[in-house]
N, C-alpha and C. Protein backbone atom coordinates (compact mmCIF):
# COMPACT_ATOMS: atom_id res chain seq x y z
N UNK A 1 17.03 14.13 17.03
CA UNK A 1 17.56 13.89 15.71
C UNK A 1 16.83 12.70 15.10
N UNK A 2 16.54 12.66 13.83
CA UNK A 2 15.59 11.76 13.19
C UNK A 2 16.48 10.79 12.77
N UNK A 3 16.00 9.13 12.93
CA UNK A 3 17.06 8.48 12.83
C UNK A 3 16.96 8.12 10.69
N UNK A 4 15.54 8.17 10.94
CA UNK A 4 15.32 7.76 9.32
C UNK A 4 15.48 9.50 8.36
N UNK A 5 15.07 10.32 8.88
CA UNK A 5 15.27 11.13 8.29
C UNK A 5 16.50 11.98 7.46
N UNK A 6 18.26 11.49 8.69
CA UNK A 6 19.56 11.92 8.07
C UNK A 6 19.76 11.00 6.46
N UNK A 7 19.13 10.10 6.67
CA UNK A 7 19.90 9.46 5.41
C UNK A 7 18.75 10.13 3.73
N UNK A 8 19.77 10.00 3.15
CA UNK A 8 19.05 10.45 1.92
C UNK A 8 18.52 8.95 1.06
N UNK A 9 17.37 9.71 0.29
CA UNK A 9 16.58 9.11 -0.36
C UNK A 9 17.46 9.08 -2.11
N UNK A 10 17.69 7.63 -2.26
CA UNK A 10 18.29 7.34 -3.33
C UNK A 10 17.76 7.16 -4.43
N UNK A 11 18.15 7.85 -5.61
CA UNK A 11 17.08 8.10 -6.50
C UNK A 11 17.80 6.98 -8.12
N UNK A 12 16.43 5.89 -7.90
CA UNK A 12 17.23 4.78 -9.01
C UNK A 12 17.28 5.65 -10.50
N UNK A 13 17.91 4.75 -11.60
CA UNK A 13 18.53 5.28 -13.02
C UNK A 13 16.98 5.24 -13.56
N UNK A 14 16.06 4.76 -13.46
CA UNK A 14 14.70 4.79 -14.56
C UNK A 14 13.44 5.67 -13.95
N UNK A 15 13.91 6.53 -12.87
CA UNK A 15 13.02 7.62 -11.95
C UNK A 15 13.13 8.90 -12.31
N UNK A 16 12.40 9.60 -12.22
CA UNK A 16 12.68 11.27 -12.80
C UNK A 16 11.92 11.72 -10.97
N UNK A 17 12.83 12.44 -10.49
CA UNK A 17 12.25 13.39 -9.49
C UNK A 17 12.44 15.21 -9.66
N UNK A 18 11.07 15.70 -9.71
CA UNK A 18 10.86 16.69 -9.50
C UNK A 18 10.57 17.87 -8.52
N UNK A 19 11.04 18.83 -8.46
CA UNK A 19 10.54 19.50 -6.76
C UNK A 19 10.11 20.63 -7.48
N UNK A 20 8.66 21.16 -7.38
CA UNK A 20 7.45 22.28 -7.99
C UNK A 20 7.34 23.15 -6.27
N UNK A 21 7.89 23.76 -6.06
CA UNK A 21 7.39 24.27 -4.64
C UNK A 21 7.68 23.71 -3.85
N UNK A 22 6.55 23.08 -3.15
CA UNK A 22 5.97 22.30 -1.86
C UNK A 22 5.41 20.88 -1.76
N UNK A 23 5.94 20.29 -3.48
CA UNK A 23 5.52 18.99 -3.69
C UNK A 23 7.05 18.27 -4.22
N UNK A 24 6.86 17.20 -4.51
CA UNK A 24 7.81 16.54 -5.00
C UNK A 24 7.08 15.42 -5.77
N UNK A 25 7.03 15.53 -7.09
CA UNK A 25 6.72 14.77 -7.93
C UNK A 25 7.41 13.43 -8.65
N UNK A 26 7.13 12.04 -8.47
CA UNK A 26 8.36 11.15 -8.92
C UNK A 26 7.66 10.87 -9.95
N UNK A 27 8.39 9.75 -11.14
CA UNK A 27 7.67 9.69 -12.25
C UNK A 27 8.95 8.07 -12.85
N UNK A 28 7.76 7.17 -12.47
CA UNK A 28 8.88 5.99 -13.32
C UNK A 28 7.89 4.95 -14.17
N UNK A 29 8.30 3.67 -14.34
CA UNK A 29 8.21 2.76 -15.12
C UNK A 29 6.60 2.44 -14.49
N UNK A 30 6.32 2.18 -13.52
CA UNK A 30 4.92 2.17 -12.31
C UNK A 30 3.72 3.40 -12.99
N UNK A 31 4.10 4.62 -13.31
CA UNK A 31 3.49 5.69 -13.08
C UNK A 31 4.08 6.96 -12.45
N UNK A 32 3.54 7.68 -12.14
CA UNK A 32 3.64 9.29 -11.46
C UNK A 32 2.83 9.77 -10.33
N UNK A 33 3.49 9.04 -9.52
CA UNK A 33 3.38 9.77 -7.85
C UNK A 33 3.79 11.18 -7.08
N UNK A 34 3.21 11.89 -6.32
CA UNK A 34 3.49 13.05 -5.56
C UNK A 34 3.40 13.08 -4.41
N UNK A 35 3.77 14.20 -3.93
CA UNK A 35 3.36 13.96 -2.45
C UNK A 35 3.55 15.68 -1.80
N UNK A 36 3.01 16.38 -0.90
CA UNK A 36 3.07 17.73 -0.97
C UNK A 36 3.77 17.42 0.73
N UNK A 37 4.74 18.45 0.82
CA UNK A 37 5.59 18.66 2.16
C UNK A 37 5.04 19.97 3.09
N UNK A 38 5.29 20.07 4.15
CA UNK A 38 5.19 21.29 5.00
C UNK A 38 6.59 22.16 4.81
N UNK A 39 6.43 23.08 3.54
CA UNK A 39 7.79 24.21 3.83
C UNK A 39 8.13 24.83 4.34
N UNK A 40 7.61 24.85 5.85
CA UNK A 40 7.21 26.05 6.55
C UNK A 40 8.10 25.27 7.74
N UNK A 41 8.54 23.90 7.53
CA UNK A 41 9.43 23.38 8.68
C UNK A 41 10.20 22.29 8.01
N UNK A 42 10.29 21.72 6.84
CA UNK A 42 11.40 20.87 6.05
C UNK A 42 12.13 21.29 5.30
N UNK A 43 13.04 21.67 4.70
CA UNK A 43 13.13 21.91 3.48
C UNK A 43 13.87 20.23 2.18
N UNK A 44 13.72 20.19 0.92
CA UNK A 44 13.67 19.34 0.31
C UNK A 44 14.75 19.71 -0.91
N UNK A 45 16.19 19.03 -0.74
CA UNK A 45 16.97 19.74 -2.38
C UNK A 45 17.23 18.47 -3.03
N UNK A 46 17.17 18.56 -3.96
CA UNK A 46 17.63 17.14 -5.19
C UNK A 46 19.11 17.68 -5.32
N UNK A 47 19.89 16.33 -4.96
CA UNK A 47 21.91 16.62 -5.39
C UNK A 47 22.32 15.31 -5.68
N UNK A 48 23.15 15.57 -6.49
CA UNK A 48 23.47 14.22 -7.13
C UNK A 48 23.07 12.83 -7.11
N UNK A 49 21.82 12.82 -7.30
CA UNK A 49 20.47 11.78 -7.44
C UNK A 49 20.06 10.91 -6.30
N UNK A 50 20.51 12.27 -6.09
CA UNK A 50 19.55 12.02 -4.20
C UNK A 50 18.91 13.41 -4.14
N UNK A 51 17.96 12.80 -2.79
CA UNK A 51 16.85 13.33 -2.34
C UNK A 51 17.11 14.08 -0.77
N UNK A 52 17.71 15.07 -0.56
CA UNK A 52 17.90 15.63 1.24
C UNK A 52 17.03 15.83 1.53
N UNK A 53 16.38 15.28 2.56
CA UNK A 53 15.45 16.58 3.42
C UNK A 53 15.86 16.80 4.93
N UNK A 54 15.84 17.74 4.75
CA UNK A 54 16.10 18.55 6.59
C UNK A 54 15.28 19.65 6.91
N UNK A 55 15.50 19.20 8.48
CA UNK A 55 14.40 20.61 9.35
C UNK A 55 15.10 22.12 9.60
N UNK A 56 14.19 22.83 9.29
CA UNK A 56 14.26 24.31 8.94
C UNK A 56 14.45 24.59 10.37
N UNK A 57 14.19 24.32 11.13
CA UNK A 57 14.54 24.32 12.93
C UNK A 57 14.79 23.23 14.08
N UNK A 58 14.88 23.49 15.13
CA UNK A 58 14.83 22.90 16.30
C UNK A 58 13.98 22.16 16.87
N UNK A 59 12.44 22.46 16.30
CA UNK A 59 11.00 22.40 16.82
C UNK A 59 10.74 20.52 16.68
N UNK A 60 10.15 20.80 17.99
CA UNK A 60 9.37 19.10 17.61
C UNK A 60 8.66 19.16 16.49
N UNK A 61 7.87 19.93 16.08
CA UNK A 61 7.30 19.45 15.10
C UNK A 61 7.87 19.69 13.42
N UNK A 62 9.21 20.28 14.05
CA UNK A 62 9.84 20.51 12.43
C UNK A 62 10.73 19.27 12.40
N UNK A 63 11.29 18.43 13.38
CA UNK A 63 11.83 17.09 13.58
C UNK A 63 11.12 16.15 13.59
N UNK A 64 9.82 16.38 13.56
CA UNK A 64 8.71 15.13 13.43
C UNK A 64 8.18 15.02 12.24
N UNK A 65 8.59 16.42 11.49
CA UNK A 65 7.81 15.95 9.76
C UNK A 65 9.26 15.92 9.25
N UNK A 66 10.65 16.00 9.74
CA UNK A 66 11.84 15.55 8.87
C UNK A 66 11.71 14.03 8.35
N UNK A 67 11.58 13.19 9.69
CA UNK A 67 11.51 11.80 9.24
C UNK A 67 10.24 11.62 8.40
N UNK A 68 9.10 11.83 8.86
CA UNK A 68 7.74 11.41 7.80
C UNK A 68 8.48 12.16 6.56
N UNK A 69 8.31 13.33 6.58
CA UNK A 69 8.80 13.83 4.91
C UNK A 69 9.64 13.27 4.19
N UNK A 70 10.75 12.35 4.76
CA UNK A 70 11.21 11.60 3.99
C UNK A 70 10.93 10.29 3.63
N UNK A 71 10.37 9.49 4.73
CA UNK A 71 9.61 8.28 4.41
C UNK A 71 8.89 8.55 3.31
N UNK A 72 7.71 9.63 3.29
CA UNK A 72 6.78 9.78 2.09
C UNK A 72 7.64 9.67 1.06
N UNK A 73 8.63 10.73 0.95
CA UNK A 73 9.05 11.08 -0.65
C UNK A 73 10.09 9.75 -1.17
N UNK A 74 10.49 8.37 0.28
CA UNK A 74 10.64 7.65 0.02
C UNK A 74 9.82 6.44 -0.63
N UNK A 75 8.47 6.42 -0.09
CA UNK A 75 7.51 5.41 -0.44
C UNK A 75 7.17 5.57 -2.02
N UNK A 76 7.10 6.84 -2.53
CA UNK A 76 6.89 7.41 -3.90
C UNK A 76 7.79 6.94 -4.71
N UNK A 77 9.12 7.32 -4.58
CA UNK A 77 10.02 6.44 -5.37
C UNK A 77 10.21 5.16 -4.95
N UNK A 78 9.96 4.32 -4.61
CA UNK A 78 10.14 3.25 -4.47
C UNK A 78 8.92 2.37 -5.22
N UNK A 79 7.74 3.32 -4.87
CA UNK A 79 6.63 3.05 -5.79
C UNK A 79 6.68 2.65 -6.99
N UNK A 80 7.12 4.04 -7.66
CA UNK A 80 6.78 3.91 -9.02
C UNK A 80 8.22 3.51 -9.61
N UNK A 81 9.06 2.74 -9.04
CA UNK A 81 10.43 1.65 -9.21
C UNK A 81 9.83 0.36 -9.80
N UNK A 82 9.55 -0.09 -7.87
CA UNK A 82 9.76 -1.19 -7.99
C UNK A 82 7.76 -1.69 -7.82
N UNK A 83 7.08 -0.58 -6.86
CA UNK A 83 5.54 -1.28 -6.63
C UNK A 83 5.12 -1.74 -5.20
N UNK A 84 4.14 -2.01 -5.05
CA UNK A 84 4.29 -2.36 -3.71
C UNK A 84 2.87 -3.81 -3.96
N UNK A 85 2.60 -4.85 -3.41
CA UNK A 85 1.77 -5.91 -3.30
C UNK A 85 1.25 -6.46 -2.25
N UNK A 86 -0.22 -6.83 -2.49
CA UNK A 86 -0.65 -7.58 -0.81
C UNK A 86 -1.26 -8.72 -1.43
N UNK A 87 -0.84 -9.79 -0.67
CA UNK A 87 -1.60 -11.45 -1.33
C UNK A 87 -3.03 -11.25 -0.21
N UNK A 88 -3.43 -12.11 -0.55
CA UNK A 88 -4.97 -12.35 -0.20
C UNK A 88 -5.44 -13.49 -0.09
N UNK A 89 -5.59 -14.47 0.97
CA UNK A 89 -6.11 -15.85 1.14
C UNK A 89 -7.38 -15.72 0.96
N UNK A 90 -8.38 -16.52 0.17
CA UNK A 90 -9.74 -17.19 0.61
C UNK A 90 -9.71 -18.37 1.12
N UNK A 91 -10.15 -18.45 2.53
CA UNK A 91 -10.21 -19.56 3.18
C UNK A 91 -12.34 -20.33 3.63
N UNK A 92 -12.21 -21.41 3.28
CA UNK A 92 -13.62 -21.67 3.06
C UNK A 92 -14.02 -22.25 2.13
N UNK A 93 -15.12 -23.13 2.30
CA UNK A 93 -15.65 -24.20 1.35
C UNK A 93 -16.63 -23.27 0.40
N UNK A 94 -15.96 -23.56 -0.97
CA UNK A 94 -16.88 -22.37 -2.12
C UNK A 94 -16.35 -21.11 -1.71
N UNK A 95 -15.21 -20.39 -1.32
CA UNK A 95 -15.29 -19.17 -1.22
C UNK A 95 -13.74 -18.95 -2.80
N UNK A 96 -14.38 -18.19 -3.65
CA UNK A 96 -13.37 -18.28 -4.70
C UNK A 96 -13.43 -17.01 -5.16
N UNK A 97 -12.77 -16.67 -5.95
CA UNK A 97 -12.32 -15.27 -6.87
C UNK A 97 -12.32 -15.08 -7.82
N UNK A 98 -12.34 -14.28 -8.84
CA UNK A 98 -11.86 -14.56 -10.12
C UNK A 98 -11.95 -12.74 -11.02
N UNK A 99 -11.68 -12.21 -11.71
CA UNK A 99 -11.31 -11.38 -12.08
C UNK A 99 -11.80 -11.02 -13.99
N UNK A 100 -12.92 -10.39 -13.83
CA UNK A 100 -13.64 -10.18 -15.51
C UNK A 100 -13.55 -8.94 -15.66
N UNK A 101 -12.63 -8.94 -16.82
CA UNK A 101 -12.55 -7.05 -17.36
C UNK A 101 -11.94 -6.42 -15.62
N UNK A 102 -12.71 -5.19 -15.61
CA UNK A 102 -12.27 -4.43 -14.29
C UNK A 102 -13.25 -4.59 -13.52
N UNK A 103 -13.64 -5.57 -13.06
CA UNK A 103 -14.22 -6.05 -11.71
C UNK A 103 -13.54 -7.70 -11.50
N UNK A 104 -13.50 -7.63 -10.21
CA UNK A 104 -13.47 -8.86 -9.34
C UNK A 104 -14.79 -9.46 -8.62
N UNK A 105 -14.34 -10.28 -8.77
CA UNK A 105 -16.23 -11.08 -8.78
C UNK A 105 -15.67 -11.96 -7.40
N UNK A 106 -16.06 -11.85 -6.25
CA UNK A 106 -16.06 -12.82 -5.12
C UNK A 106 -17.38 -13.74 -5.11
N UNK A 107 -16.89 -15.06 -4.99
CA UNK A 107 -17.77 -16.29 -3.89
C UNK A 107 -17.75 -16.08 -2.74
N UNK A 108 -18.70 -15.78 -1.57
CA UNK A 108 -18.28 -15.60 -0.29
C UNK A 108 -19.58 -16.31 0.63
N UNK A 109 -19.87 -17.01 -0.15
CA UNK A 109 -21.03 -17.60 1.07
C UNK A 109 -22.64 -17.02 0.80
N UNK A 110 -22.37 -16.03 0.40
CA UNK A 110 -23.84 -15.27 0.33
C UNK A 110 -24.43 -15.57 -0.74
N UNK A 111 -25.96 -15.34 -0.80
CA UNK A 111 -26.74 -15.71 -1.56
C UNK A 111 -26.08 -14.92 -3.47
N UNK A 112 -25.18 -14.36 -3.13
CA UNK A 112 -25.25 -13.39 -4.54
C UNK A 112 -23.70 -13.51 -4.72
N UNK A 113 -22.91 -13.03 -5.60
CA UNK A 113 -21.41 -13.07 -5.98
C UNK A 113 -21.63 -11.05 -5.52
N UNK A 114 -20.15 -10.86 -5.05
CA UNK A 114 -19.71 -9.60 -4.84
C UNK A 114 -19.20 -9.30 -5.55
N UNK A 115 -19.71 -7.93 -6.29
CA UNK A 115 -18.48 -7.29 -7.25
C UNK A 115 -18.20 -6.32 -7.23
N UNK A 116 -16.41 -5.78 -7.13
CA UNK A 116 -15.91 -5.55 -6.64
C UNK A 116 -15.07 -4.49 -7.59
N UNK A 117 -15.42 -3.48 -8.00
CA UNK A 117 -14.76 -2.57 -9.23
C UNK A 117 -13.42 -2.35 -9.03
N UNK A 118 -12.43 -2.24 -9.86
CA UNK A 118 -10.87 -1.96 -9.34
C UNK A 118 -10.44 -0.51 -9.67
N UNK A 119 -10.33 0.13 -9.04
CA UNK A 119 -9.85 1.24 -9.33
C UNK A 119 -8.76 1.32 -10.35
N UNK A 120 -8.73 2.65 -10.93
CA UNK A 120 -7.59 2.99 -11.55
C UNK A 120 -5.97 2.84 -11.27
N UNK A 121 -5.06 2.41 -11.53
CA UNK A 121 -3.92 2.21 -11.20
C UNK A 121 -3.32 1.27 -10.70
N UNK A 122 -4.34 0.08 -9.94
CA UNK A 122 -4.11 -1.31 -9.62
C UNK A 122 -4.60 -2.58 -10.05
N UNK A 123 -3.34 -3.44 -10.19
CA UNK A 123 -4.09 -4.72 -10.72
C UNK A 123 -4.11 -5.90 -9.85
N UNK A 124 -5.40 -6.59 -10.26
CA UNK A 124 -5.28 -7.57 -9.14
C UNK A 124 -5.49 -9.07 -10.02
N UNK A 125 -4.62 -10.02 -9.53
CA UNK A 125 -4.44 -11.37 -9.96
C UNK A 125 -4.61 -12.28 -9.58
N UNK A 126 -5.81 -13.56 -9.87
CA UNK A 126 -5.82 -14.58 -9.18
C UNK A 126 -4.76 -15.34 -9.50
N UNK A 127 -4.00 -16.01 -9.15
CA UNK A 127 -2.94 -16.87 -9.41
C UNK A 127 -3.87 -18.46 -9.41
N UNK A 128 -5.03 -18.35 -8.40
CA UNK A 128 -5.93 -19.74 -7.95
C UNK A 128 -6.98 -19.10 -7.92
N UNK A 129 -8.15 -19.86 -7.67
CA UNK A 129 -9.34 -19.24 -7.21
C UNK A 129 -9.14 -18.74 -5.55
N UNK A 130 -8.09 -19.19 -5.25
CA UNK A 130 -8.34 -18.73 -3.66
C UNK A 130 -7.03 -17.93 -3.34
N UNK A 131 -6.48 -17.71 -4.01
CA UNK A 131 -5.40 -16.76 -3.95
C UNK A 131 -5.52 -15.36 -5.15
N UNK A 132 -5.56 -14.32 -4.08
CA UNK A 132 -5.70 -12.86 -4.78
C UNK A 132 -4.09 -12.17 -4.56
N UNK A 133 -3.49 -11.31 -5.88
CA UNK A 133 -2.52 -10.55 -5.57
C UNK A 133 -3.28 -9.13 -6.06
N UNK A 134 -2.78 -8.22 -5.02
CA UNK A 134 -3.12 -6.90 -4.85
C UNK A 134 -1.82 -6.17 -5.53
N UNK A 135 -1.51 -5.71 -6.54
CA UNK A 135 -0.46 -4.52 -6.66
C UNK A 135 -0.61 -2.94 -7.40
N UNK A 136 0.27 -2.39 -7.40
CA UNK A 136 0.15 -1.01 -7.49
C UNK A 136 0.99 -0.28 -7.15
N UNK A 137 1.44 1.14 -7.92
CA UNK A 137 2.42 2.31 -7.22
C UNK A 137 1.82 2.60 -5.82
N UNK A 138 0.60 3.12 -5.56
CA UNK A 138 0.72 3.81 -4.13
C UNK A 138 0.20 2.91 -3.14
N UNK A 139 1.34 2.84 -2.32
CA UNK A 139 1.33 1.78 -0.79
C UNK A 139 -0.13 1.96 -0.38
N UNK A 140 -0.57 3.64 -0.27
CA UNK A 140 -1.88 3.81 0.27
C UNK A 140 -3.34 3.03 -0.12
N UNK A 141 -3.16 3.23 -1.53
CA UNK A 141 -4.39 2.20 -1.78
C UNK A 141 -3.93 0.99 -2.39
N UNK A 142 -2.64 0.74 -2.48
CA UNK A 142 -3.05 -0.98 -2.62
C UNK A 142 -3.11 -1.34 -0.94
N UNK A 143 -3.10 -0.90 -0.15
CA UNK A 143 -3.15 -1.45 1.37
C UNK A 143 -4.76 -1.36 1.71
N UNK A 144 -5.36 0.05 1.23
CA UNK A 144 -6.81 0.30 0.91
C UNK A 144 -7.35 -0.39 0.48
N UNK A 145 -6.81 -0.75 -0.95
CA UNK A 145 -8.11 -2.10 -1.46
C UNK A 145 -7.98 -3.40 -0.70
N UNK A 146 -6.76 -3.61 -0.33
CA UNK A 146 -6.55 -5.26 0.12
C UNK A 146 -8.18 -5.01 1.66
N UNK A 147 -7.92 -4.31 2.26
CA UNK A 147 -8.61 -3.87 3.27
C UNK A 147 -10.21 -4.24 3.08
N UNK A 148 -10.59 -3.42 1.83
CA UNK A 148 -12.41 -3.11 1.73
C UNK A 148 -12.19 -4.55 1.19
N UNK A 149 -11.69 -5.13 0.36
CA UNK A 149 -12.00 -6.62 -0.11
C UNK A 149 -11.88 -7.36 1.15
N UNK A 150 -10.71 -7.14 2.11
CA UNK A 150 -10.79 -8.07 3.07
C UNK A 150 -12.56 -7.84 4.08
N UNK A 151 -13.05 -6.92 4.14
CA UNK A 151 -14.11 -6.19 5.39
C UNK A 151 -15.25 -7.37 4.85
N UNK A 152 -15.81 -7.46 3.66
CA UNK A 152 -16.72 -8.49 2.75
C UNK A 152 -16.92 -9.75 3.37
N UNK A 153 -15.66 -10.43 4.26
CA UNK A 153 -15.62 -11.72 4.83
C UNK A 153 -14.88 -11.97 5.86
N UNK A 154 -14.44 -10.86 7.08
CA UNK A 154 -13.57 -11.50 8.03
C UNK A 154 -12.89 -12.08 8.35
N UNK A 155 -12.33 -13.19 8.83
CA UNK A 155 -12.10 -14.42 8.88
C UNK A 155 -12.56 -14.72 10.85
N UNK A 156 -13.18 -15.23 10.69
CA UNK A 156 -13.54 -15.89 11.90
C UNK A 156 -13.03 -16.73 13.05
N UNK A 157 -13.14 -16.51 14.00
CA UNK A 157 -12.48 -17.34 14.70
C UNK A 157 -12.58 -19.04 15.17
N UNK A 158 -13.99 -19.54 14.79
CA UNK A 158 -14.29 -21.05 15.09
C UNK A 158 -13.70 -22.23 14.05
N UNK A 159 -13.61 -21.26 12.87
CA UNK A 159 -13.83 -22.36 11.74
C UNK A 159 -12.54 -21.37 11.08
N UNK A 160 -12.35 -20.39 11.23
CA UNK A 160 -10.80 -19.52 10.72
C UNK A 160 -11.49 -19.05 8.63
N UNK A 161 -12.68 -19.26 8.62
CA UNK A 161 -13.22 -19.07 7.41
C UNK A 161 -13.24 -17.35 7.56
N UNK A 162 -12.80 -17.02 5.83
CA UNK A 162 -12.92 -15.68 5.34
C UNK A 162 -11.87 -15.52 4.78
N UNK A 163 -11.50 -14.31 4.37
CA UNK A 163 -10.61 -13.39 3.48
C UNK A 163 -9.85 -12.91 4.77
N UNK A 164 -8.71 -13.26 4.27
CA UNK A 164 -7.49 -13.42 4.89
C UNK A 164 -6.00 -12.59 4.45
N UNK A 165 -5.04 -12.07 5.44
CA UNK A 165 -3.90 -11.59 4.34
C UNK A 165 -3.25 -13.03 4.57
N UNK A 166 -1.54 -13.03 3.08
CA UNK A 166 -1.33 -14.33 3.46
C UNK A 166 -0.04 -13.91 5.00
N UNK A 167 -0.15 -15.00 5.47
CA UNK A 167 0.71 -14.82 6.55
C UNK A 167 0.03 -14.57 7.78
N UNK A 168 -1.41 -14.18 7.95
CA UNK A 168 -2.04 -13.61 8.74
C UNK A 168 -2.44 -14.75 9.72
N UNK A 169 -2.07 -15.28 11.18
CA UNK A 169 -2.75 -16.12 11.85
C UNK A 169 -3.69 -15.20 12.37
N UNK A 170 -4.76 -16.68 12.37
CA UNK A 170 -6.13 -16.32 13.21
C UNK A 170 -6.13 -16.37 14.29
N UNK A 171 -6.48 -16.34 15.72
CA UNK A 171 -6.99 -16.64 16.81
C UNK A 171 -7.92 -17.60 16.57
N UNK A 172 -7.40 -18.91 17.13
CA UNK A 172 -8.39 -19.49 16.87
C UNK A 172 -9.36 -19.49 18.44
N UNK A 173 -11.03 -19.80 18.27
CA UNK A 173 -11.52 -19.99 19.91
C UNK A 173 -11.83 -21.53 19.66
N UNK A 174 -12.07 -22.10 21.13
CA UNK A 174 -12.54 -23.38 20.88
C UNK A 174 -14.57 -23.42 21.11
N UNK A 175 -15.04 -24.19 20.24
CA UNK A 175 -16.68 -24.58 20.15
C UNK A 175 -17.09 -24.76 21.40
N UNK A 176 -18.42 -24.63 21.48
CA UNK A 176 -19.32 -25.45 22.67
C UNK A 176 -19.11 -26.90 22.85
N UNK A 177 -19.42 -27.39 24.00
CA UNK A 177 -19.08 -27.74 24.54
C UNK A 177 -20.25 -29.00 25.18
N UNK A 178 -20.40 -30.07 25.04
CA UNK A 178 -21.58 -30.75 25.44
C UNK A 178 -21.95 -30.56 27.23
């Protein structure tokens, strides 16, 4: 029995949810998210502004896409509600940020500035030069972009320099040694 899957997905007053088939389409203040289900082992009914989903059988694998199928069609509305965000440390002497039109322009040490195009649907904010906010309806790529921006600079272990999430400890190692 799925522990996340019995409970229903609560559907707030400024959300429109739709069910087309084999998808479930949400639509709020954020934008218009989807997400396509396996009908062939969930099934999905909208009732009094909620969201059921349950397994069409017994099967492990019709009890293993009950819970995901609802997480998803949970992450969607919740999306395009409330949003989802990732902060972003630059840690390092000269390593800064800053944000022109739809690119992000990184300082990172290298001979050249990185730039960094933003996709459609997310915005990103320096609050500082060394603080980036990542947000957006879909969890998937604002977690995506925080990611390829983070890959640009690591953060290292001697000196703990690079692109960082916030909250993220480093490992630090200790230097050589005379």
């Amino acid at each position: 029995m799925s522990r996340i899957g019995k409970y229903p997905v609560v559907i707030p007053n400024d959300v429109t949810v739709a069910l087309d088939n084999d998808v479930v389409k949400a639509k709020g203040k954020l934008g218009e998210l989807s997400v396509k289900f396996d009908a062939g082992h969930v099934s999905v009914k909208i009732e009094d502004g909620k969201v059921v989903v349950a397994p069409l059988s017994e099967s492990k694998t019709a009890r293993a896409l009950w819970g995901t199928t609802r997480a998803e069609i949970n992450t969607i509305v919740k999306g395009v509600h409330e949003g989802f965000k990732k902060n972003l440390e630059l840690v390092g002497v000269g390593y800064k940020a800053r944000v022109a039109g739809k690119t992000l322009v990184l300082s990172l040490g290298f001979s050249h500035d990185v730039n960094f195009e933003i996709p459609e649907g997310i915005s990103i904010v320096c609050a500082s030069p060394t603080q980036l906010t990542i947000s957006g309806a879909d969890k998937q790529l604002v977690g995506q972009i925080a990611q390829n921006i983070r890959k640009y600079r690591k953060p290292e272990p001697y000196k703990g320099k690079g692109i960082k999430f916030e909250g993220e400890s480093i490992r630090r190692k200790e230097g050589k040694k005379k």
